[in-house]
C-alpha atoms as a PDB file:
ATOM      1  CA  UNK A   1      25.598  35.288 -15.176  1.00  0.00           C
ATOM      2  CA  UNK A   2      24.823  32.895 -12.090  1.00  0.00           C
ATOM      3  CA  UNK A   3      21.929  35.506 -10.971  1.00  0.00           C
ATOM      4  CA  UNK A   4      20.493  35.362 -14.358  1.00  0.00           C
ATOM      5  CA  UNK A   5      20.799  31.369 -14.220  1.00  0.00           C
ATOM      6  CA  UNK A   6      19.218  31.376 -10.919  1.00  0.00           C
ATOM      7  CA  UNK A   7      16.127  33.366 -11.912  1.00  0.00           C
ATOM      8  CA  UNK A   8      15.957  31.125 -15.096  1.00  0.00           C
ATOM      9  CA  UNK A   9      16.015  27.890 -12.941  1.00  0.00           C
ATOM     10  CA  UNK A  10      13.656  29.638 -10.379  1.00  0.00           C
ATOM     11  CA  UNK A  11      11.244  30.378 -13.580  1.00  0.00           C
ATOM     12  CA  UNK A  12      11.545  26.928 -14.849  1.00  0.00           C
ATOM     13  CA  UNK A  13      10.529  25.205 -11.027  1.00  0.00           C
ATOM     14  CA  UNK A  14       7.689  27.097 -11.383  1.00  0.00           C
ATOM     15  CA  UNK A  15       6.438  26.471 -14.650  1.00  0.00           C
ATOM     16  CA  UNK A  16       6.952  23.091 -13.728  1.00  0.00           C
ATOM     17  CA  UNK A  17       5.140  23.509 -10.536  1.00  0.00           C
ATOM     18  CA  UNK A  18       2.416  25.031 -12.093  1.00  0.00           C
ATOM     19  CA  UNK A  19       2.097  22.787 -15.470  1.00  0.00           C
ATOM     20  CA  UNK A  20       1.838  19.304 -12.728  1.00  0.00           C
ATOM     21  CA  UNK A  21      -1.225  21.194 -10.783  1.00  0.00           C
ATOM     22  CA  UNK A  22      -3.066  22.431 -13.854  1.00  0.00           C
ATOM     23  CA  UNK A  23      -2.799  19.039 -15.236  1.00  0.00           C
ATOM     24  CA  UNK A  24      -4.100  17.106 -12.156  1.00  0.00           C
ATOM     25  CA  UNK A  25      -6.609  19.369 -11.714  1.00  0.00           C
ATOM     26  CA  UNK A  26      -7.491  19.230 -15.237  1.00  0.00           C
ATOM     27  CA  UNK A  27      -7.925  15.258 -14.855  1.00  0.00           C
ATOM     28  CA  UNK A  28      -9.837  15.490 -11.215  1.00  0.00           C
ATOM     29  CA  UNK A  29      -9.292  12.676  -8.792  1.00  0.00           C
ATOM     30  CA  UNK A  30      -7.331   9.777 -10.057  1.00  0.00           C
ATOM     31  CA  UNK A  31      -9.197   6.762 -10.488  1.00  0.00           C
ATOM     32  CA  UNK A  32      -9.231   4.206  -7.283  1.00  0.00           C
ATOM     33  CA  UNK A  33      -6.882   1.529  -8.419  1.00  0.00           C
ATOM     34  CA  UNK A  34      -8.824  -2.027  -8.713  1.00  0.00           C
ATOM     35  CA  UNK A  35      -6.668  -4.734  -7.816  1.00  0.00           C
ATOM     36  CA  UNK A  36      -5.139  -7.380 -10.113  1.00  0.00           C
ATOM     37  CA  UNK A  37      -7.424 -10.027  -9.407  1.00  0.00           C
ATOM     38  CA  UNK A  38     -10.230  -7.935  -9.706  1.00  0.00           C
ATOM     39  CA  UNK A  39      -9.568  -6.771 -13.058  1.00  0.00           C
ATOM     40  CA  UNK A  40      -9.005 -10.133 -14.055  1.00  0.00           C
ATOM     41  CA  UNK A  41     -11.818 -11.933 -12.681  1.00  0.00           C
ATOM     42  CA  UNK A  42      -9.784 -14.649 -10.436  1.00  0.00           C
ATOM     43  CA  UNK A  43     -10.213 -14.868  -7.205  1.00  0.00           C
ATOM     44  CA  UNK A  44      -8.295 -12.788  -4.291  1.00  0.00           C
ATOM     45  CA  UNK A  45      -5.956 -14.986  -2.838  1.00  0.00           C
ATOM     46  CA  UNK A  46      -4.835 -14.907   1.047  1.00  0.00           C
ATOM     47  CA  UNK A  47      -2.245 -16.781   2.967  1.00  0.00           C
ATOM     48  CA  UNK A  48      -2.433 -15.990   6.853  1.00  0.00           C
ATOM     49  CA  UNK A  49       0.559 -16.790   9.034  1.00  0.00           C
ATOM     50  CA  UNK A  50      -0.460 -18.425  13.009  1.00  0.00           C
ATOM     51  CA  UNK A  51       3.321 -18.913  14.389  1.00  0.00           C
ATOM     52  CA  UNK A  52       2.332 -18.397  17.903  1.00  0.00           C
ATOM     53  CA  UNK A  53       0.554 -20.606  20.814  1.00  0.00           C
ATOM     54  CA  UNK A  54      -1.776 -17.532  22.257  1.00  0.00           C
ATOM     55  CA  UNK A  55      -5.728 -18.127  21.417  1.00  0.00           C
ATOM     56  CA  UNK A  56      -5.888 -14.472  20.892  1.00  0.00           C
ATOM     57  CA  UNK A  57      -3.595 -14.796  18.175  1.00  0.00           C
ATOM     58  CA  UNK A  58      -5.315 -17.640  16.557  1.00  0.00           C
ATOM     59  CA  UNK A  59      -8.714 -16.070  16.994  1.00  0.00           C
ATOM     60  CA  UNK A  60      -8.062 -12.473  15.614  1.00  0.00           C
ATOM     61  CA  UNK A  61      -6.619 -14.609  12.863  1.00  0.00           C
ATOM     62  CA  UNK A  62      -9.642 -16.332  12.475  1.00  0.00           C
ATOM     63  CA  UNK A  63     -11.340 -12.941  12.735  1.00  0.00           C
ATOM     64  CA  UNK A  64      -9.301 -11.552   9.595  1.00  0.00           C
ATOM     65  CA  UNK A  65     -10.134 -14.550   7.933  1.00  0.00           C
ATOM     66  CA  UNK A  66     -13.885 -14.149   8.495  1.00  0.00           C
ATOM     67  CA  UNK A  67     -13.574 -10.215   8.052  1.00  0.00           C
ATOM     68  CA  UNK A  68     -11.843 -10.840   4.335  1.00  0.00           C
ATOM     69  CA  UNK A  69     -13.914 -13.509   3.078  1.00  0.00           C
ATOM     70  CA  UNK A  70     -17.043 -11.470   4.238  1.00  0.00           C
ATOM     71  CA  UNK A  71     -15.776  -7.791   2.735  1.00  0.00           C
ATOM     72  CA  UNK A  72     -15.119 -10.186  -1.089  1.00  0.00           C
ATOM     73  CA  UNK A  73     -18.504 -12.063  -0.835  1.00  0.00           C
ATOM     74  CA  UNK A  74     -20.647  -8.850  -0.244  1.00  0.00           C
ATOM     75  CA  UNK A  75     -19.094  -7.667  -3.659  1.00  0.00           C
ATOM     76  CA  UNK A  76     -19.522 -10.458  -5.549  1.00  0.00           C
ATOM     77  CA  UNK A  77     -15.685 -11.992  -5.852  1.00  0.00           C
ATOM     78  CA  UNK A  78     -14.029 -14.782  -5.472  1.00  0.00           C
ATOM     79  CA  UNK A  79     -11.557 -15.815  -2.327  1.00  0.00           C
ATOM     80  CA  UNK A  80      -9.074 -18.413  -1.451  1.00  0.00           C
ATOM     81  CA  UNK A  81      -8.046 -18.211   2.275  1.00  0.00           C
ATOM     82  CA  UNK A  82      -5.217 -20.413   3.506  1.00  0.00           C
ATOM     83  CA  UNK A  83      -4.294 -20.602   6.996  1.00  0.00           C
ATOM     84  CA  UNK A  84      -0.426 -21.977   7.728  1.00  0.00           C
ATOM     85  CA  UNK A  85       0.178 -22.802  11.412  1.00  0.00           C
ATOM     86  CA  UNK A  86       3.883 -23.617  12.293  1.00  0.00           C
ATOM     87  CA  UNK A  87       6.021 -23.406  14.862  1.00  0.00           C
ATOM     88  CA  UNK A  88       4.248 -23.116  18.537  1.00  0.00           C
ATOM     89  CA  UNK A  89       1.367 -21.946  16.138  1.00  0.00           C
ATOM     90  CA  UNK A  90       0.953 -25.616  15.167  1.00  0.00           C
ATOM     91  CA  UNK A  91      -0.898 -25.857  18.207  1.00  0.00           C
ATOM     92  CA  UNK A  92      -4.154 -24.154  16.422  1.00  0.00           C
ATOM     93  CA  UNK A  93      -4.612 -27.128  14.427  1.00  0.00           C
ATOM     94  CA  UNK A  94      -3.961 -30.104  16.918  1.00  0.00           C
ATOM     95  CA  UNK A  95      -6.867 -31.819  17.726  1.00  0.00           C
ATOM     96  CA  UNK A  96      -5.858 -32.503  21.491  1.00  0.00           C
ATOM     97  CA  UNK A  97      -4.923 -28.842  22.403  1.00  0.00           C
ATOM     98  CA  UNK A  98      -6.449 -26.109  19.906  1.00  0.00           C
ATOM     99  CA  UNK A  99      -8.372 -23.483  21.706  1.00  0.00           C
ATOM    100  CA  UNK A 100     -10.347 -22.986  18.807  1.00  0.00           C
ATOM    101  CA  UNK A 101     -10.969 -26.500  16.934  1.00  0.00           C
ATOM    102  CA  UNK A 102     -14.860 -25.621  17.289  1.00  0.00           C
ATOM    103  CA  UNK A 103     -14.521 -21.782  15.520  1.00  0.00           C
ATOM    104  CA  UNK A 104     -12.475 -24.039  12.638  1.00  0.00           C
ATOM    105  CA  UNK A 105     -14.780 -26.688  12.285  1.00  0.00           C
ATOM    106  CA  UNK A 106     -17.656 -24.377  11.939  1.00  0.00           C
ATOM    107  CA  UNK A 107     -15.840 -21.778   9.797  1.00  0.00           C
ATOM    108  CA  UNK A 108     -15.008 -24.850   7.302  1.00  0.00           C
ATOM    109  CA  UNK A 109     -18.257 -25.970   6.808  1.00  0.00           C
ATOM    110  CA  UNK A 110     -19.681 -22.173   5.767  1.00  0.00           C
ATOM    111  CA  UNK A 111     -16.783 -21.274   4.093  1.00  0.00           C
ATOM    112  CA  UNK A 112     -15.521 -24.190   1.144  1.00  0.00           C
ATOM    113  CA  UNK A 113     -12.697 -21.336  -0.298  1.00  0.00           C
ATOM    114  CA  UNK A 114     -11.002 -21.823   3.436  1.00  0.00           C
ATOM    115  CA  UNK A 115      -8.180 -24.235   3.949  1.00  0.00           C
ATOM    116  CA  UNK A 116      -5.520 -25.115   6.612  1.00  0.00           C
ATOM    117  CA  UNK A 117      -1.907 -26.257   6.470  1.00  0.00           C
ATOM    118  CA  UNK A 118      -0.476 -27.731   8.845  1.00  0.00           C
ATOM    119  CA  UNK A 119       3.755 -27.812   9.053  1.00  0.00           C
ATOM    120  CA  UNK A 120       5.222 -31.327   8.774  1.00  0.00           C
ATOM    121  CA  UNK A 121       8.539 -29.559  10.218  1.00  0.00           C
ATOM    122  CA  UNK A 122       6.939 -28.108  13.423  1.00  0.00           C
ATOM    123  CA  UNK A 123       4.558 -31.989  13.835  1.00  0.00           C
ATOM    124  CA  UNK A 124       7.856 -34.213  13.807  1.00  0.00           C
ATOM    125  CA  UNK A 125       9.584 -32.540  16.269  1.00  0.00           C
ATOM    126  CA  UNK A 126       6.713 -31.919  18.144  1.00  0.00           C
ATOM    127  CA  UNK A 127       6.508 -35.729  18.236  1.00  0.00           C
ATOM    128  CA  UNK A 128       9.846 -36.498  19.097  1.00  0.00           C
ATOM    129  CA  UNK A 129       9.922 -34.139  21.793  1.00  0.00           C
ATOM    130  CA  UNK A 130       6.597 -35.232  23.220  1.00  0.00           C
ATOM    131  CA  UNK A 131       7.059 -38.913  22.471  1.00  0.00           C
ATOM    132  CA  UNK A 132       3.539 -39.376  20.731  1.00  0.00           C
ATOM    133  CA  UNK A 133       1.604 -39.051  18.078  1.00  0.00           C
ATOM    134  CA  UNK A 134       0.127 -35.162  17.234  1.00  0.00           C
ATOM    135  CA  UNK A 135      -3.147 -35.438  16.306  1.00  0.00           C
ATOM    136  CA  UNK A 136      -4.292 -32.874  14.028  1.00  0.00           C
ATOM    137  CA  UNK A 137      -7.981 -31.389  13.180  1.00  0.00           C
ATOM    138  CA  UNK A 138      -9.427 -33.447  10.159  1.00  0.00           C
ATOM    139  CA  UNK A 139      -9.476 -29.415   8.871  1.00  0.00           C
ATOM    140  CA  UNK A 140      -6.207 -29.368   8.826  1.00  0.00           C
ATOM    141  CA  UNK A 141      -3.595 -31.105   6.177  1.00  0.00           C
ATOM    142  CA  UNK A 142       0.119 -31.315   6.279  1.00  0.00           C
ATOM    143  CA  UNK A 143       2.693 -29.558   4.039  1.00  0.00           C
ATOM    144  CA  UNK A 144       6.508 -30.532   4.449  1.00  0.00           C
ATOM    145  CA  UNK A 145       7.046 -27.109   5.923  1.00  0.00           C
ATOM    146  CA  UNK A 146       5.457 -24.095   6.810  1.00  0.00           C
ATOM    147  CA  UNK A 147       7.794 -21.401   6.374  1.00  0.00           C
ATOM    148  CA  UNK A 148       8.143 -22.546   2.927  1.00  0.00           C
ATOM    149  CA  UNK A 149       4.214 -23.114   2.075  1.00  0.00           C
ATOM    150  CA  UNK A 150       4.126 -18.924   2.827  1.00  0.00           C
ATOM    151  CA  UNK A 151       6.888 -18.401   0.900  1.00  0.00           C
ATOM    152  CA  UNK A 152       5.431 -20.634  -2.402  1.00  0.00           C
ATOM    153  CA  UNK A 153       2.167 -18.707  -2.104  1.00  0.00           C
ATOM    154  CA  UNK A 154       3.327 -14.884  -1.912  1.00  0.00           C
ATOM    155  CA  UNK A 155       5.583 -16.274  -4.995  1.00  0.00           C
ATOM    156  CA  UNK A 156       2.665 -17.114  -6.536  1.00  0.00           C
ATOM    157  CA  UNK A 157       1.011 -13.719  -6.161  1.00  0.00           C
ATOM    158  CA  UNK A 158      -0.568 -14.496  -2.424  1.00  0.00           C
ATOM    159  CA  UNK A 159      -1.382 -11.650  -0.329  1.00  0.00           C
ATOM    160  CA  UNK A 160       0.476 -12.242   3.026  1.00  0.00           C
ATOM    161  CA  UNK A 161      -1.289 -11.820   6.723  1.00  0.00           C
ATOM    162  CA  UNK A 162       0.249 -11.831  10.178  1.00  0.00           C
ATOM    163  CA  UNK A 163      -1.532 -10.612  12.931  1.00  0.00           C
END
């Protein structure tokens, strides 16, 4: 009785087996999936986290930014890119030490769908430890806090970048 079960189950793997390949290969190749936002006509959306004071950080972010926006124009859609810097990051968007105010300013002006947040957090303390003002990059504009600016926009259907 269990060897005749056994063959039986054995049989019915196989069928299985064999039913799932005839049907894929019936179908071909699955369609590539097309994301939401493309099916939908609205525009890819990007939040990219800078939480660290290194210019190579802040420039291969810059990088992504300029590969993404660049990959989504040559096909004709839509992208919002938004850039939160908190953290030792904030230091990408101060006006008296950003390593790459220059790249920004230039990026901004070429690319309108391209904005920067700045953490309110990270800026007061900043200031209190440093017993000035922090200038930041007229790019740049200030959001209560950073950590919760990413976590507002991948609510909202953001995809998230760290690199």
């Amino acid at each position: 009785m269990i060897r005749l079960f056994s063959i039986f189950a054995g049989a019915a793997v196989i069928a299985l087996a064999l039913s799932s390949s005839v049907s894929i290969s019936a179908k071909g190749s699955p369609p590539a999936k097309i994301s939401s936002a493309a099916k939908q006509k609205q525009p890819h959306r990007l939040v990219v986290q800078v939480d660290v004071n290194d210019p190579a950080v802040m420039n291969l972010a810059l990088n992504n930014v300029s590969n993404v926006a660049q990959y989504y124009s040559d096909l004709g859609q839509k992208i919002e890119i938004e850039v939160v810097a908190f953290g030792p990051g904030l230091h990408m968007l101060r006006d008296d030490t950003s390593p790459v105010k220059a790249r920004i300013k230039s990026m901004s002006e070429t690319m309108p769908q391209l904005a920067f947040s700045a953490c309110g957090n990270t800026r007061e303390n900043m200031m209190r430890v440093e017993a000035k003002d922090i200038p930041l990059i007229p790019q740049a504009r200030v959001v209560k806090a950073g950590a919760v600016r990413l976590m507002e926009l991948q609510e909202q259907g953001w995809s998230y970048l760290r690199p």
